[in-house]
Protein backbone atom coordinates (compact mmCIF):
# COMPACT_ATOMS: atom_id res chain seq x y z
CA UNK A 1 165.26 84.70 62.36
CA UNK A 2 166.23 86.36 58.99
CA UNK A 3 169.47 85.02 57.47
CA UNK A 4 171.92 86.62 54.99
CA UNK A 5 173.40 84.18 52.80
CA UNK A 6 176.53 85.94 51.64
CA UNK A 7 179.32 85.26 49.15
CA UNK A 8 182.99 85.76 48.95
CA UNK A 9 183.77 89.53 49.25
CA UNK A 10 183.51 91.50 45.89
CA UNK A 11 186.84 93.40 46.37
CA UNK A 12 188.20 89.57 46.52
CA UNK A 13 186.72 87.95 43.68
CA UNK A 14 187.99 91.20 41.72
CA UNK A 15 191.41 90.57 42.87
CA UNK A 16 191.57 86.99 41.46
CA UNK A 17 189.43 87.11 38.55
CA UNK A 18 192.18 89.86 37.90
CA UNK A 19 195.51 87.78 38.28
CA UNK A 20 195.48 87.89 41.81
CA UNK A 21 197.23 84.86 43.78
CA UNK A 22 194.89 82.47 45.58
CA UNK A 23 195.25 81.09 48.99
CA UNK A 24 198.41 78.69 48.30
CA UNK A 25 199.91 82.04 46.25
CA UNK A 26 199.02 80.41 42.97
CA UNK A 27 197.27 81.70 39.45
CA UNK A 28 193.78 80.92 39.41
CA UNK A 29 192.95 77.93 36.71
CA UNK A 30 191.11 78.99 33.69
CA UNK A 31 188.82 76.79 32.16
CA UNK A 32 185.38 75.99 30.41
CA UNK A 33 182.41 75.11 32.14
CA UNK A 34 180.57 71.63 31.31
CA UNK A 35 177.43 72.58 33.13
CA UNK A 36 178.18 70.13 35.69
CA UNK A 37 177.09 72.49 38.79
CA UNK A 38 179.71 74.15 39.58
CA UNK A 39 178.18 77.28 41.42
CA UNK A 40 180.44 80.60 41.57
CA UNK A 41 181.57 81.65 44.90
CA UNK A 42 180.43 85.60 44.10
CA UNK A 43 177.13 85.63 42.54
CA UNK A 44 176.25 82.04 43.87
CA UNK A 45 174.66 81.01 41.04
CA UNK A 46 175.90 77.29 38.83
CA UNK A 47 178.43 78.16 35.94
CA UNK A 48 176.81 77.73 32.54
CA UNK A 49 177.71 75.25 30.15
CA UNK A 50 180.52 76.54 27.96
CA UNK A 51 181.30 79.80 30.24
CA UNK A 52 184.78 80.17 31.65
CA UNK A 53 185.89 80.21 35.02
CA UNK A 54 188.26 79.85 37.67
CA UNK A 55 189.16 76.93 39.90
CA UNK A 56 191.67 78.26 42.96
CA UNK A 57 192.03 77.38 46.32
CA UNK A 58 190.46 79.95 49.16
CA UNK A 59 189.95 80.31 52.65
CA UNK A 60 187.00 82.45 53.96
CA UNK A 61 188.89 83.77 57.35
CA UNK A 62 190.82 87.22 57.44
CA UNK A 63 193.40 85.53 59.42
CA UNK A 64 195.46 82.34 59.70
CA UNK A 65 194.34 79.93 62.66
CA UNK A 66 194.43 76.40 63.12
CA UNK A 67 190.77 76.55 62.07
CA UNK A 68 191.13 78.57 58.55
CA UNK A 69 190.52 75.72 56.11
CA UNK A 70 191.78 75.91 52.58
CA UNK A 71 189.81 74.62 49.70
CA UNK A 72 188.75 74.77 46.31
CA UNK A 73 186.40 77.01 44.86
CA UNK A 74 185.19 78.30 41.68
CA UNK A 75 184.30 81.67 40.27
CA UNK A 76 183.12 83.37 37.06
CA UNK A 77 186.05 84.52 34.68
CA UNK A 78 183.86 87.39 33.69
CA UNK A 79 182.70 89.38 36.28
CA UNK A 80 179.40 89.09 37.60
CA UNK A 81 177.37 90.50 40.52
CA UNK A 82 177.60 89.40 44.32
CA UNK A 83 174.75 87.37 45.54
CA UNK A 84 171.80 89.73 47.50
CA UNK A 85 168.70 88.25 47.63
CA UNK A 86 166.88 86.89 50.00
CA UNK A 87 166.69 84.01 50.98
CA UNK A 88 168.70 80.99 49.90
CA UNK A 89 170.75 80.78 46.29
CA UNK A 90 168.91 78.84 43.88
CA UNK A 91 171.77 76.76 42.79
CA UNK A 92 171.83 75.50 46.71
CA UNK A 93 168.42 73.93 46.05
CA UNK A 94 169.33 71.95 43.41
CA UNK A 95 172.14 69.91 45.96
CA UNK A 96 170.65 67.48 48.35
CA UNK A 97 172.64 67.86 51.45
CA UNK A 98 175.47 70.77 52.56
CA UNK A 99 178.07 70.83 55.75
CA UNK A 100 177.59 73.66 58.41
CA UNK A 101 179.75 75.08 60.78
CA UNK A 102 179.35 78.09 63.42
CA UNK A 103 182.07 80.19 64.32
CA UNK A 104 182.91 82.18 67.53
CA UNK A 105 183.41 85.86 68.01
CA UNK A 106 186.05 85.85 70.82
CA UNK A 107 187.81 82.56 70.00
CA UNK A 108 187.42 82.64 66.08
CA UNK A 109 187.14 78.98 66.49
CA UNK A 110 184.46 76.48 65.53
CA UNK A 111 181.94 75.67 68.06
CA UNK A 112 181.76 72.65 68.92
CA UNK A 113 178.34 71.07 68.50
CA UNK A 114 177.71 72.95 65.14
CA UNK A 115 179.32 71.01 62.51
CA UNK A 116 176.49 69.06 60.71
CA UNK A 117 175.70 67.53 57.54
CA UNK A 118 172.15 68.88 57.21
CA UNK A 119 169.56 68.62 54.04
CA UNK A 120 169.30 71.51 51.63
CA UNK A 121 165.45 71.48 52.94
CA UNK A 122 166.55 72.17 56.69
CA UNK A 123 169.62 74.60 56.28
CA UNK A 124 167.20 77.49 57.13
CA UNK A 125 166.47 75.84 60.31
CA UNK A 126 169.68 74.06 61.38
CA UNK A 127 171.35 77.61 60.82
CA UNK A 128 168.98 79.93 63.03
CA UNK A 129 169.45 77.60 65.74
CA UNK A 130 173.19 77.54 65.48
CA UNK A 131 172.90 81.46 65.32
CA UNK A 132 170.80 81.39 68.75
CA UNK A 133 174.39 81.64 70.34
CA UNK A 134 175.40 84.59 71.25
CA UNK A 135 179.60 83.82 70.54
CA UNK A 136 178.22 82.94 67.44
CA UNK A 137 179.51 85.21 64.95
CA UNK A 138 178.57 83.16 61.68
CA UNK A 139 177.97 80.35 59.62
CA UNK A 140 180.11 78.47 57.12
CA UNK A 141 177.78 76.32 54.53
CA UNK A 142 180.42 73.89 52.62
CA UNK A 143 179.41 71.07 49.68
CA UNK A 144 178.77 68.16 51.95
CA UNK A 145 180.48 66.01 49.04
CA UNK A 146 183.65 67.15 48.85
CA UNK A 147 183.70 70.17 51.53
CA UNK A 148 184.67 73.11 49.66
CA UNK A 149 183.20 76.51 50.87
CA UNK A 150 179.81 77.50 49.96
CA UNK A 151 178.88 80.90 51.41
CA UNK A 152 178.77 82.50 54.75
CA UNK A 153 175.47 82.61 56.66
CA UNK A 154 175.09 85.58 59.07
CA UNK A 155 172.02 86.76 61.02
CA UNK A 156 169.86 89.42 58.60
């Protein structure tokens, strides 16, 4: 199965990265990168040493559920262009393990059964299978160390 590893919407990141409010109605945090992989939310791709960028809290759902986690992310400062290649991000290979979680179309709730901490190595895997479901509408990839959103998986 082909998968679609997809970032945060474009028309999003251009609202923040412009003074828009995150998630918890709050301005963005600008800072400097260290080079201490921190991967942007849009392009998917680590933050280079001495680049700005934003630290802000997001949630990847359209609406508010019991399910729609909050957490931080970061992004660019200067814009930069949305992850499309195939295949996985290269700054996902360079992490050892990730957190996974499908969702369902009718319920818009996790499936039970799908949350796993899976290696970087079997993400491909791990996520067709989840995707086999028919309710299931996506996949959320989070940092398995502190579990702040990744990307969104989808079939491709």
């Amino acid at each position: 199965m082909k998968l679609k590893f997809t970032p945060i919407p474009t028309e999003r990141y251009e609202q923040l990265i412009n003074g828009g409010l995150d998630a918890h109605e709050r301005m963005p945090i600008k800072q400097i990168s260290d080079g201490g992989g921190m991967p942007c939310r849009h392009c998917l791709a680590d933050i280079a040493r001495g680049d700005e960028f934003f630290t802000l809290a997001y949630s990847p759902f359209e609406t508010q559920h019991a399910y729609a986690e909050v957490g931080p992310i970061f992004l660019h400062a200067n814009a930069c262009e949305a992850f499309k290649a195939a295949g996985m991000p290269p700054s996902f290979l360079q992490r050892e393990y990730y957190m996974m979680r499908g969702y369902s179309k009718t319920t818009k709730a996790i499936i039970y059964g799908t949350g796993q901490r899976v290696a970087t190595a079997d993400i491909e895997v791990a996520v067709a299978k989840i995707l086999q479901d028919d309710d299931c509408d996506y996949v959320h990839l989070r940092s398995a160390s502190y579990t702040c959103f990744a990307c969104k998986i989808v079939r491709g």
